[in-house]
C-alpha atoms as a PDB file:
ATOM      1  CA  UNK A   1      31.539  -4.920 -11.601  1.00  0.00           C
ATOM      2  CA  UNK A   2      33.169  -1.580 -11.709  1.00  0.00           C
ATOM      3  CA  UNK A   3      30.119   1.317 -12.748  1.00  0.00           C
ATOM      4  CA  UNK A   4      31.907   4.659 -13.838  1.00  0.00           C
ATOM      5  CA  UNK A   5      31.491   8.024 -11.903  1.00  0.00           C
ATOM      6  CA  UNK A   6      30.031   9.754 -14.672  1.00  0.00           C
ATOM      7  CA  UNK A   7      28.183   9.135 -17.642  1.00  0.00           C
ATOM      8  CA  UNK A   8      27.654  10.423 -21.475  1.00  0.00           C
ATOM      9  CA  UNK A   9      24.617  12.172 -22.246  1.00  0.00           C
ATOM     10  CA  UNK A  10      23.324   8.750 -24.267  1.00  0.00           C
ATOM     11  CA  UNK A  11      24.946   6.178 -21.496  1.00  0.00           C
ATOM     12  CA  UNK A  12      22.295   8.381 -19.318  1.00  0.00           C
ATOM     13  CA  UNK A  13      19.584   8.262 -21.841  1.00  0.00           C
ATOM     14  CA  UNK A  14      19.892   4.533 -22.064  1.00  0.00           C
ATOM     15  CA  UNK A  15      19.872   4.362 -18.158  1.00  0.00           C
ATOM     16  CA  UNK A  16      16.771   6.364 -17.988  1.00  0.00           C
ATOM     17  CA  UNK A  17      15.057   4.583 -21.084  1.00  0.00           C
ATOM     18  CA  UNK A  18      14.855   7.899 -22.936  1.00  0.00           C
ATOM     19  CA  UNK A  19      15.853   9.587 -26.027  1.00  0.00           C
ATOM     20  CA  UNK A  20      19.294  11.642 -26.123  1.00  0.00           C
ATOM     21  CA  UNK A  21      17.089  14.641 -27.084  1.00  0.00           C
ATOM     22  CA  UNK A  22      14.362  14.304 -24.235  1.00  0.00           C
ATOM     23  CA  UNK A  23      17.114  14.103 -21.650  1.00  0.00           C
ATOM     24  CA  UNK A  24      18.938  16.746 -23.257  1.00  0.00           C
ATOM     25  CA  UNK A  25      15.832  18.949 -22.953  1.00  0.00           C
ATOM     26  CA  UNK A  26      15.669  18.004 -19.375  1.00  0.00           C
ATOM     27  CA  UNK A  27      19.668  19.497 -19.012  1.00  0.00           C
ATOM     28  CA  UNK A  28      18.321  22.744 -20.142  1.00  0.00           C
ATOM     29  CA  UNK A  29      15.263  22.904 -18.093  1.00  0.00           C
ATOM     30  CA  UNK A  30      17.349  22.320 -14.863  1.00  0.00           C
ATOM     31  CA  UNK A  31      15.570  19.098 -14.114  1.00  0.00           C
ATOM     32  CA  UNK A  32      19.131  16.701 -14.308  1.00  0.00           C
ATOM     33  CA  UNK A  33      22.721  17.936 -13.089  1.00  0.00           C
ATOM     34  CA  UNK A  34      25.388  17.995 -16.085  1.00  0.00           C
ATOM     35  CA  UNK A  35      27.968  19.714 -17.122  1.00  0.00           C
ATOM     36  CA  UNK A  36      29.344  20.380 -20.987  1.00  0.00           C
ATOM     37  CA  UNK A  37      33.417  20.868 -20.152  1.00  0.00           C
ATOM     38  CA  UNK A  38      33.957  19.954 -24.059  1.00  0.00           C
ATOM     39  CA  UNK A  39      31.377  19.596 -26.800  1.00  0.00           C
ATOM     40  CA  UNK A  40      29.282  16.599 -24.844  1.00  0.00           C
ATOM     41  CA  UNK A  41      27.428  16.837 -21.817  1.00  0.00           C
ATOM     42  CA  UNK A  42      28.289  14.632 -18.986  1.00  0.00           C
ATOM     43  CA  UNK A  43      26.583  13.529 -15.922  1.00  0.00           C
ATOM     44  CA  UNK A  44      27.456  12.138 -12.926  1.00  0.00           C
ATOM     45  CA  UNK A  45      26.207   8.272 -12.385  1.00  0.00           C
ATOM     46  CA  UNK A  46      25.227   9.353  -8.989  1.00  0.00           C
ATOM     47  CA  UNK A  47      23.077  11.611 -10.334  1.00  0.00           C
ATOM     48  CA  UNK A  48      21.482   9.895 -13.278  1.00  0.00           C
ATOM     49  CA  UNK A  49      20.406   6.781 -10.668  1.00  0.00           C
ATOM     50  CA  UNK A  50      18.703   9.850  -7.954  1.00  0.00           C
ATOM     51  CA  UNK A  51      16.630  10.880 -10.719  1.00  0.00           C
ATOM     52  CA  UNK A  52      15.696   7.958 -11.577  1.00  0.00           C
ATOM     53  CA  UNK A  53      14.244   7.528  -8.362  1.00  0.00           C
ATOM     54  CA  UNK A  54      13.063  10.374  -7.592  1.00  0.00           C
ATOM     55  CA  UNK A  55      10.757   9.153 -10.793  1.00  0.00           C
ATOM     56  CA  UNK A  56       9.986   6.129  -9.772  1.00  0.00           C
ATOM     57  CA  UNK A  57       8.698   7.299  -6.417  1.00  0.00           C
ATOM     58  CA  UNK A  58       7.091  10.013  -7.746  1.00  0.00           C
ATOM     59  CA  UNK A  59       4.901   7.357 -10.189  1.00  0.00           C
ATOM     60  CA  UNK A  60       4.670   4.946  -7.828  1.00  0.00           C
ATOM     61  CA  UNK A  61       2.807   7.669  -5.450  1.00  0.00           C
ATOM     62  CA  UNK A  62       0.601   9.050  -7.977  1.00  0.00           C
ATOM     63  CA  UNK A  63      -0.435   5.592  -8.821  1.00  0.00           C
ATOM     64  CA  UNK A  64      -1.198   4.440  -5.260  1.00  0.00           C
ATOM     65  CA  UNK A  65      -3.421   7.854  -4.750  1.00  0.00           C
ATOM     66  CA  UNK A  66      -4.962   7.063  -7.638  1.00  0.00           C
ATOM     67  CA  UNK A  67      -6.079   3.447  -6.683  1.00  0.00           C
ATOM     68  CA  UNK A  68      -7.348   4.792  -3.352  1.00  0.00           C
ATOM     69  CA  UNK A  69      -9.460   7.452  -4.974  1.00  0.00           C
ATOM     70  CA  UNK A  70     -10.456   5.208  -7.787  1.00  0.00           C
ATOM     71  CA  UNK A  71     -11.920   2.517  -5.272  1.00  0.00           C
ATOM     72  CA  UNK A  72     -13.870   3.818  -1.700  1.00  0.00           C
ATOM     73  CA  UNK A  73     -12.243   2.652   1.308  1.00  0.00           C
ATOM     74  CA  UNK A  74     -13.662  -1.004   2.111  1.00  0.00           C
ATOM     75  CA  UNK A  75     -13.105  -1.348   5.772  1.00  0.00           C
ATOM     76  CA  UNK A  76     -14.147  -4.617   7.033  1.00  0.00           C
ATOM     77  CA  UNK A  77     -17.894  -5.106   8.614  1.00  0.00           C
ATOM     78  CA  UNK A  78     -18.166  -6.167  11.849  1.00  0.00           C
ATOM     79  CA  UNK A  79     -21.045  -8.792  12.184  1.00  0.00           C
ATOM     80  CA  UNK A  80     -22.847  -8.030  15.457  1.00  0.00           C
ATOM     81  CA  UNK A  81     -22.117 -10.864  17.912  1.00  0.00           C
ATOM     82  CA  UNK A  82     -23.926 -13.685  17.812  1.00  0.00           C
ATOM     83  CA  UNK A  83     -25.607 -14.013  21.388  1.00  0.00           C
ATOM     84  CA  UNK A  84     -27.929 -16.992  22.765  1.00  0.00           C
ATOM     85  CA  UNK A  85     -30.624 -16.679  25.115  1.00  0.00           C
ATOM     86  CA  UNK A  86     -31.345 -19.290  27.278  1.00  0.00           C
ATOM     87  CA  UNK A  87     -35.126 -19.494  27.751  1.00  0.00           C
END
């Protein structure tokens, strides 16, 4: 399978799972490298996949803070040894 260096501003959309216009928005605000050399933006594959990531580890951290603040640490209690006295 042979992926292309760069991608249209829809291929990317589709990559991210996102609408043209939200990853459009996203060009403006700096947030995703691309470049307009005609009257279409394209981005590098490259750099549509690192922002994906940087996504998904982003989430993925939030969520995992999120279950440790939503639950108090359980740590596992130690029964006190059980000792036998000979009489």
């Amino acid at each position: 399978m042979t992926t292309s260096p760069t991608m249209s501003l829809v291929e990317a959309a589709d990559t991210l799972k996102m609408h043209p216009h939200t990853l459009e928005k996203l060009i403006r605000a700096g947030e995703i490298a691309a470049g307009k050399p005609g009257r279409s933006y394209v981005l590098l594959t490259r750099d549509v996949l690192a922002y994906a990531e940087k996504i998904i580890l982003r989430d993925t951290a939030d969520r995992i803070r999120a279950a440790r603040s939503a639950s108090p640490q359980r740590g596992r209690k130690v029964a006190p040894p059980q000792v036998r006295v000979a009489h």
